[in-house]
N, C-alpha and C. Protein backbone atom coordinates (compact mmCIF):
# COMPACT_ATOMS: atom_id res chain seq x y z
N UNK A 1 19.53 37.01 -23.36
CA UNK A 1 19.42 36.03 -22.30
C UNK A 1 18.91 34.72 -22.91
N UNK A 2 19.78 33.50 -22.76
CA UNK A 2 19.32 32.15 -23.38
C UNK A 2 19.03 31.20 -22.06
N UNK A 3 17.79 30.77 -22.05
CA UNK A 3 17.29 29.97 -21.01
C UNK A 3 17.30 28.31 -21.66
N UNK A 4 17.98 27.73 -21.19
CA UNK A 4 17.55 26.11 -21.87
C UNK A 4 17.04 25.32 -20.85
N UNK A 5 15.95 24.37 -20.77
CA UNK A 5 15.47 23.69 -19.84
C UNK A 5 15.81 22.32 -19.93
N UNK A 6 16.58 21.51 -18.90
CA UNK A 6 16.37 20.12 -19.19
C UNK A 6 15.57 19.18 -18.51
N UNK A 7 14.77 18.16 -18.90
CA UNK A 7 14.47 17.67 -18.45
C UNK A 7 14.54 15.89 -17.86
N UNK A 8 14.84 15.76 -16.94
CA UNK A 8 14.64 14.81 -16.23
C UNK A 8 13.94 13.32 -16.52
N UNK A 9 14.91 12.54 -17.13
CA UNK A 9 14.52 11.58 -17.61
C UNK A 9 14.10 10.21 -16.98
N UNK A 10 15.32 10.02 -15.91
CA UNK A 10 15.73 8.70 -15.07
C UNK A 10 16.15 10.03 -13.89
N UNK A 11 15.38 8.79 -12.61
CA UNK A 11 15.60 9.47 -11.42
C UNK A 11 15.70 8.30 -10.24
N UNK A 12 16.78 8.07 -9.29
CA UNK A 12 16.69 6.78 -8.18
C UNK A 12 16.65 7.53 -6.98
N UNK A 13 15.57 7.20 -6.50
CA UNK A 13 15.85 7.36 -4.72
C UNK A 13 15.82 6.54 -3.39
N UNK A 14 16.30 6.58 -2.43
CA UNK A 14 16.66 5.96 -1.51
C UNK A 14 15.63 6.09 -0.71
N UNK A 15 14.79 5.52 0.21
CA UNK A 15 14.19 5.48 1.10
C UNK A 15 14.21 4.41 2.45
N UNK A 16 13.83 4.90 3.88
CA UNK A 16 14.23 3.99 4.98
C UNK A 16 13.20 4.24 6.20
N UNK A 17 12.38 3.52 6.70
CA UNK A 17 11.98 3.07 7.36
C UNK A 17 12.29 2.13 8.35
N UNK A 18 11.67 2.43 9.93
CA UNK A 18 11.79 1.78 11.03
C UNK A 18 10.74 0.47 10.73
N UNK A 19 9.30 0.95 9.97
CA UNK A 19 8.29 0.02 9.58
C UNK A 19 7.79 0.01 8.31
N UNK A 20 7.23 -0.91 8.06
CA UNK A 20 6.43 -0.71 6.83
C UNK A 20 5.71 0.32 6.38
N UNK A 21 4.56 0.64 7.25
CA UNK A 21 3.66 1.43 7.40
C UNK A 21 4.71 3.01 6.73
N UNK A 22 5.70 3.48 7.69
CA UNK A 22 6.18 4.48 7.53
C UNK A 22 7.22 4.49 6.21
N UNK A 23 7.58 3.52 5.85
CA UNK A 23 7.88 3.54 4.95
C UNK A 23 7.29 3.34 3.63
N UNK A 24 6.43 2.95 3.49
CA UNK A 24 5.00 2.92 2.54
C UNK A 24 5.01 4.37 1.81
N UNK A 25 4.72 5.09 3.06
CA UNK A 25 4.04 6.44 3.13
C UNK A 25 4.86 7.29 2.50
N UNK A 26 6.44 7.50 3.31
CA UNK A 26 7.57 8.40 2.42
C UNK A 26 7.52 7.69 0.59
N UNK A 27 7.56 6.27 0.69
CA UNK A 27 7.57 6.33 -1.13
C UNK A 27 5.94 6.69 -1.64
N UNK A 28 5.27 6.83 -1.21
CA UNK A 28 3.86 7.41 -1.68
C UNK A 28 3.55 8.95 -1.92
N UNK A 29 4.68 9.41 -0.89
CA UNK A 29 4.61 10.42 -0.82
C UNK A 29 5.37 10.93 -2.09
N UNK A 30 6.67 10.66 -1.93
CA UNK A 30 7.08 11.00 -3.41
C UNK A 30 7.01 10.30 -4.76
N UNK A 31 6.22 9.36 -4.67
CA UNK A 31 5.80 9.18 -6.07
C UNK A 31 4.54 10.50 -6.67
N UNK A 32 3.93 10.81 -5.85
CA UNK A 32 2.82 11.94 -6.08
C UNK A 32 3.53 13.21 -6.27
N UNK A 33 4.62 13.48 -5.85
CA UNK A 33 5.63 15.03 -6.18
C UNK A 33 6.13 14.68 -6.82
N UNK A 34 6.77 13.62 -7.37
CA UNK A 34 7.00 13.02 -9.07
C UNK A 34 6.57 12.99 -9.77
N UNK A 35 5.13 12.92 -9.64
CA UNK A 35 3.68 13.01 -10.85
C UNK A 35 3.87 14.35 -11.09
N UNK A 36 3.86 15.40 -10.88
CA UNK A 36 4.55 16.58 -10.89
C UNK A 36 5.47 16.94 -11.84
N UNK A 37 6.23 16.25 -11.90
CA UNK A 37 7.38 16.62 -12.88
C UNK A 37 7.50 15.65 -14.17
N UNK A 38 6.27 14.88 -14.20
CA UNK A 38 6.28 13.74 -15.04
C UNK A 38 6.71 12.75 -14.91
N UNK A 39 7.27 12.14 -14.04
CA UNK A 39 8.05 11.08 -13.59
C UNK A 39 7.36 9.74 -12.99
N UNK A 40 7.37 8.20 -13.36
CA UNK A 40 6.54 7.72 -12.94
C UNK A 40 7.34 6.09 -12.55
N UNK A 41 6.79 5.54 -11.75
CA UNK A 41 7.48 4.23 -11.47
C UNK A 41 7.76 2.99 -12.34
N UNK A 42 9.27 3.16 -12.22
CA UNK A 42 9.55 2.47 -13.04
C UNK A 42 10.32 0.68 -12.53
N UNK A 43 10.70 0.56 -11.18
CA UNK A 43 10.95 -0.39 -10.77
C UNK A 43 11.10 0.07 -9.09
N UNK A 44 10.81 -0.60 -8.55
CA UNK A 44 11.12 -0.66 -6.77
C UNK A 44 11.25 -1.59 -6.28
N UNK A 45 12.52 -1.75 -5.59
CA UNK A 45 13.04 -3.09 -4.83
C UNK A 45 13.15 -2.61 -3.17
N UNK A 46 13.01 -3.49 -2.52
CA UNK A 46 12.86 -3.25 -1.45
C UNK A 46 13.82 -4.51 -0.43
N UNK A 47 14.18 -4.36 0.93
CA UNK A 47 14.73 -4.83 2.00
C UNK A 47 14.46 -4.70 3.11
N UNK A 48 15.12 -5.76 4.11
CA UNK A 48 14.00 -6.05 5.47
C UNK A 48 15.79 -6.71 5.78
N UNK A 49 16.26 -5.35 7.14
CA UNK A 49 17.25 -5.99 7.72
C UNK A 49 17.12 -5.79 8.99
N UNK A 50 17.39 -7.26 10.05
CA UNK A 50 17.26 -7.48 11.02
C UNK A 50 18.53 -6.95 12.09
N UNK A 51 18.55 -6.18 12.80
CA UNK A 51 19.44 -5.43 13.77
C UNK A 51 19.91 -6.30 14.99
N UNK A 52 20.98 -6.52 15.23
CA UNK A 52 21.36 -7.34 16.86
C UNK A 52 20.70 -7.41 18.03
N UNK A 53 20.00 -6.03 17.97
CA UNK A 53 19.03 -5.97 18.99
C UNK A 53 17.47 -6.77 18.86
N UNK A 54 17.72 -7.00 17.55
CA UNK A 54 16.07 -7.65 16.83
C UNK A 54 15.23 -6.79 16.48
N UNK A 55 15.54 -5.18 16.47
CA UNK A 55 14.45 -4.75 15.48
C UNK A 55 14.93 -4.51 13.59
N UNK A 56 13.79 -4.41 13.39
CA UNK A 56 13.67 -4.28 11.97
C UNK A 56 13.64 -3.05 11.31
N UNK A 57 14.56 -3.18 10.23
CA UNK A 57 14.98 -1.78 9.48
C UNK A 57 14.36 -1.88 7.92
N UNK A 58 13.54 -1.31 7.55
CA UNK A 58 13.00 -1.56 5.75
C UNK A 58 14.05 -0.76 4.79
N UNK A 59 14.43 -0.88 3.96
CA UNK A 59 14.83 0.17 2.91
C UNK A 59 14.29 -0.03 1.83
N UNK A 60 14.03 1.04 0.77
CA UNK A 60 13.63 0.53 -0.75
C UNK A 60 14.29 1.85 -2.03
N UNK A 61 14.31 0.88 -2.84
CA UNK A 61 14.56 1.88 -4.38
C UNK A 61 14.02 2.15 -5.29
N UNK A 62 13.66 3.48 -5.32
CA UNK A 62 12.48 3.44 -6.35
C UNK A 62 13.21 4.21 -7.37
N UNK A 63 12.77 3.33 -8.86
CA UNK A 63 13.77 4.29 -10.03
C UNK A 63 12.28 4.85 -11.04
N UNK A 64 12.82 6.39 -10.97
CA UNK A 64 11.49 6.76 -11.89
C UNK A 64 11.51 7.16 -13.18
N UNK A 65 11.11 7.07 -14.12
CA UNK A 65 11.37 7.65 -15.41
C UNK A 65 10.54 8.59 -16.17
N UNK A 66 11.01 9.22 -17.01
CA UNK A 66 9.51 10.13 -17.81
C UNK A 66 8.63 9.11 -18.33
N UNK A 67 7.54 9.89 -18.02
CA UNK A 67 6.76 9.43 -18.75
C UNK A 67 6.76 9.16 -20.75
């Protein structure tokens, strides 16, 4: 039995929020279950789009890399 492990170098995820606040929290949240696997912030961009109705939608990208 041959087991090979790889590991996880570069990682991007998507995240979306109604608010800041809640969206804060989901990328906080997984930056700390990333610490986990070694993975740590490596750039995050973020957006603020305004809806017809006038509310506000956040999105952001967070790209993580090994440490």
């Amino acid at each position: 039995m041959n087991i090979q492990l790889d590991f996880i170098k570069d990682k991007i995820e998507f995240f979306e929020g109604e608010d800041l606040k809640a969206l804060e929290k989901k990328v906080n949240e997984q930056i700390e279950l990333n610490k986990a696997i070694l993975l740590e912030v490596s750039s995050v961009s973020h957006q603020m789009h305004l809806a017809e109705n006038g509310r506000r939608f956040y999105s952001a990208v967070v790209h993580f890399k090994a440490k």
